[in-house]
C-alpha atoms as a PDB file:
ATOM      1  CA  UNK A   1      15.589 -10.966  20.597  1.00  0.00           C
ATOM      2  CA  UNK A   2      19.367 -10.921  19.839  1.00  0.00           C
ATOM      3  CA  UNK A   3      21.615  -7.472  20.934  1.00  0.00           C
ATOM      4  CA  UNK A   4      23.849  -5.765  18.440  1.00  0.00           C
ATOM      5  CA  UNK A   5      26.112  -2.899  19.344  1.00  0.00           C
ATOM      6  CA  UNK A   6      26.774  -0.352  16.279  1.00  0.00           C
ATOM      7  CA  UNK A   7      29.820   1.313  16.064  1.00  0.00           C
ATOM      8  CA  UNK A   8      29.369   4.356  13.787  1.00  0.00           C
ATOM      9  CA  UNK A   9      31.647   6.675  12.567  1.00  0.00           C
ATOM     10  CA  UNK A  10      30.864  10.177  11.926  1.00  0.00           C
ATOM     11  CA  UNK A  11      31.699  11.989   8.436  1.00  0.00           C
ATOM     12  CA  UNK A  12      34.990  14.114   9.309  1.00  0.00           C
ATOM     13  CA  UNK A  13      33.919  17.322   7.581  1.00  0.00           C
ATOM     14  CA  UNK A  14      30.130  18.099   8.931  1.00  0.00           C
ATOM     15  CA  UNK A  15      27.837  20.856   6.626  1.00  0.00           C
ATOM     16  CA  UNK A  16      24.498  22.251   6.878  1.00  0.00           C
ATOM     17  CA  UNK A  17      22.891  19.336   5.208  1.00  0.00           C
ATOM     18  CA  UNK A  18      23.582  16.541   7.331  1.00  0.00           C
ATOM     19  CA  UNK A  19      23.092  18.982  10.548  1.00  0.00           C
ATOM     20  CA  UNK A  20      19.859  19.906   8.782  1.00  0.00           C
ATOM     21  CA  UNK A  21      19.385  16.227   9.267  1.00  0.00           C
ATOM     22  CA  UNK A  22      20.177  15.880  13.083  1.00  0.00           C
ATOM     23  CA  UNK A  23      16.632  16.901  14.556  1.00  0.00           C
ATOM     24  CA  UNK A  24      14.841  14.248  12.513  1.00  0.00           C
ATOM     25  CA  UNK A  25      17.909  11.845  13.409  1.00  0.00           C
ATOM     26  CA  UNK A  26      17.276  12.281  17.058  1.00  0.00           C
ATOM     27  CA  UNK A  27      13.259  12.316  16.970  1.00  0.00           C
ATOM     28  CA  UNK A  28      13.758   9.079  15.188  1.00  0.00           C
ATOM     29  CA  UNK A  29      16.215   7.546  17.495  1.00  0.00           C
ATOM     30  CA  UNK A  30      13.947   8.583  20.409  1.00  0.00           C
ATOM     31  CA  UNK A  31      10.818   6.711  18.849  1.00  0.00           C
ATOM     32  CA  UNK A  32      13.177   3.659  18.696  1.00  0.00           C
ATOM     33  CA  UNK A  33      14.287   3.626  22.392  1.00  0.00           C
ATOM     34  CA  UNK A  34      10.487   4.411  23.389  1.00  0.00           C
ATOM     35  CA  UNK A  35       9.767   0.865  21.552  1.00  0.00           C
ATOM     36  CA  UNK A  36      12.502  -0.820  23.064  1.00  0.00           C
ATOM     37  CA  UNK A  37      14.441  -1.151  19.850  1.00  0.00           C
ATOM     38  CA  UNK A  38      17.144   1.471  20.578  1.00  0.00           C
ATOM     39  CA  UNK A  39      18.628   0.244  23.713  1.00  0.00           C
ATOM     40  CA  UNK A  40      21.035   2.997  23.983  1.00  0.00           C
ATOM     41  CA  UNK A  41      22.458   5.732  22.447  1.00  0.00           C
ATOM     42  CA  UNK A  42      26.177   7.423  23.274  1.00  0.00           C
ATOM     43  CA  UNK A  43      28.228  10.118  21.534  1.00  0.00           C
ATOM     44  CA  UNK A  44      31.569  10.299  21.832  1.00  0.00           C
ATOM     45  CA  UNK A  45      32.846  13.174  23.499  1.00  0.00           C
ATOM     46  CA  UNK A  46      34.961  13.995  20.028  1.00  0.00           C
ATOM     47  CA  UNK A  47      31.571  13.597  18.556  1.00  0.00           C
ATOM     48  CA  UNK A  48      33.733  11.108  15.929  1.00  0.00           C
ATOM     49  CA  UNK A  49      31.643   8.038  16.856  1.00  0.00           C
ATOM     50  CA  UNK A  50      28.463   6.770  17.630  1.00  0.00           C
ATOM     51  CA  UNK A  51      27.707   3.445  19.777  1.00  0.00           C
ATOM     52  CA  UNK A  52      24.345   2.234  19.837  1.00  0.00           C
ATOM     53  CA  UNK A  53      22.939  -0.868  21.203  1.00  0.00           C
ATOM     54  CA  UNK A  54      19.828  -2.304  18.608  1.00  0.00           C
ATOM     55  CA  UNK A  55      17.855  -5.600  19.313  1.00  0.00           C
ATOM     56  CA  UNK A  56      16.714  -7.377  16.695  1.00  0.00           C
ATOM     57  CA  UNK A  57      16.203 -11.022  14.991  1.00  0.00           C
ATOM     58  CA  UNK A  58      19.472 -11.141  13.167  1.00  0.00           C
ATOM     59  CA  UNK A  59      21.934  -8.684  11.343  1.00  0.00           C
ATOM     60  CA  UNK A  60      19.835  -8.321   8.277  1.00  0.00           C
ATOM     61  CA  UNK A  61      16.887  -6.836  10.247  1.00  0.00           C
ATOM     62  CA  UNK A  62      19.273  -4.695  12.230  1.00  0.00           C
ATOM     63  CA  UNK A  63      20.667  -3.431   8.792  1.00  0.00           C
ATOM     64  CA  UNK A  64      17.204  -2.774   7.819  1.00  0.00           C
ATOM     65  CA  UNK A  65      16.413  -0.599  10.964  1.00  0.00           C
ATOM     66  CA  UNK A  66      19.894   1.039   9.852  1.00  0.00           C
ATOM     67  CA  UNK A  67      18.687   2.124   6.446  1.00  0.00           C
ATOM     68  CA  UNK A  68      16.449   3.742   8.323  1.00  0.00           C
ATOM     69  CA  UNK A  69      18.354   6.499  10.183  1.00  0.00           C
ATOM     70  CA  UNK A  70      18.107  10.259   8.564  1.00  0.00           C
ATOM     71  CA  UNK A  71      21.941  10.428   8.659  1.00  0.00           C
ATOM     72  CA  UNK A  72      22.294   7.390   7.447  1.00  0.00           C
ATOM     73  CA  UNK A  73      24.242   7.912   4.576  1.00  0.00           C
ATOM     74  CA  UNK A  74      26.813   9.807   5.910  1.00  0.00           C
ATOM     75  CA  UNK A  75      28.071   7.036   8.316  1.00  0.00           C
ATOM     76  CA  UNK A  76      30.324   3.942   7.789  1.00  0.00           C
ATOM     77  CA  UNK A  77      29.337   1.400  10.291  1.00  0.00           C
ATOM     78  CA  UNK A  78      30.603  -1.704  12.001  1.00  0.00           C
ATOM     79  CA  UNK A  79      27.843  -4.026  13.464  1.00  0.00           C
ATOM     80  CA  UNK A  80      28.999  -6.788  16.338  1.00  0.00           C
ATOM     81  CA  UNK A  81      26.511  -9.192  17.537  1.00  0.00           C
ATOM     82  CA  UNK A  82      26.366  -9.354  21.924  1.00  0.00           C
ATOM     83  CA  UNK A  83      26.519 -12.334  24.253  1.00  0.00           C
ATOM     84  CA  UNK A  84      25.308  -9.816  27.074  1.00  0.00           C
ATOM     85  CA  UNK A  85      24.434  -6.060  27.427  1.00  0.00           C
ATOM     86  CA  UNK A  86      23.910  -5.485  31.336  1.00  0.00           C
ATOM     87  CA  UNK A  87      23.130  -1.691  32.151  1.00  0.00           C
ATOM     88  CA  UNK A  88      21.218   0.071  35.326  1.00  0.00           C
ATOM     89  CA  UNK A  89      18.132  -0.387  33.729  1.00  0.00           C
ATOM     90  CA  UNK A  90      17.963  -4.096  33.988  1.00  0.00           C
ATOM     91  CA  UNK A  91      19.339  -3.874  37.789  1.00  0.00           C
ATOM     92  CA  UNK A  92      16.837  -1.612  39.087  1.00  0.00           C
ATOM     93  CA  UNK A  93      13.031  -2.409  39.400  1.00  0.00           C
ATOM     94  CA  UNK A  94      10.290   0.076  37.544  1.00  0.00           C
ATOM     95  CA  UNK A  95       8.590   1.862  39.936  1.00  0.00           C
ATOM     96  CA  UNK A  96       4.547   2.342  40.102  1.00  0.00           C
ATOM     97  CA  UNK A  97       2.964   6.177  41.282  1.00  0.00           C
ATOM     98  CA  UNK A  98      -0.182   3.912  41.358  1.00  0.00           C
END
């Protein structure tokens, strides 16, 4: 699987329908990291931007797990295709209670 970082931009005015939208957004999002698909998930501090880190085949099927985001249609989006994504969870071993 390849690794694509999204670079989303958030709408500059914000009403109650698209933060109607936000609880489904984030249950979604959190099914997606659960499966390995979303490999993580950052708001900027502004909360201007989004930068998420997707794997996937190619662009077309990370466009296709775009569509499906609840907020979706409120964002314009820049997708950039990774040589490398290193992050803690890939340096430290998974533990075992067993």
């Amino acid at each position: 699987m390849n690794q694509f970082m999204i670079e989303m931009n958030l709408p500059e005015h914000i009403n109650d329908e698209f933060i109607g939208l936000i609880p489904s957004h984030r249950a979604h999002v959190n099914r997606l990291l659960a499966r390995g698909i979303v490999l993580s998930y950052s708001l900027s501090l502004d909360r201007k931007k989004i930068w998420t880190v997707l794997t996937g085949r190619n662009e077309a099927e990370i466009e296709r797990i775009l569509q499906n985001f609840p907020i979706i249609n409120w964002l314009s989006y820049d997708i950039h295709e990774l040589a490398f994504n290193n992050n803690m969870t890939q340096i430290l071993p998974k533990f075992s209670l067993n």
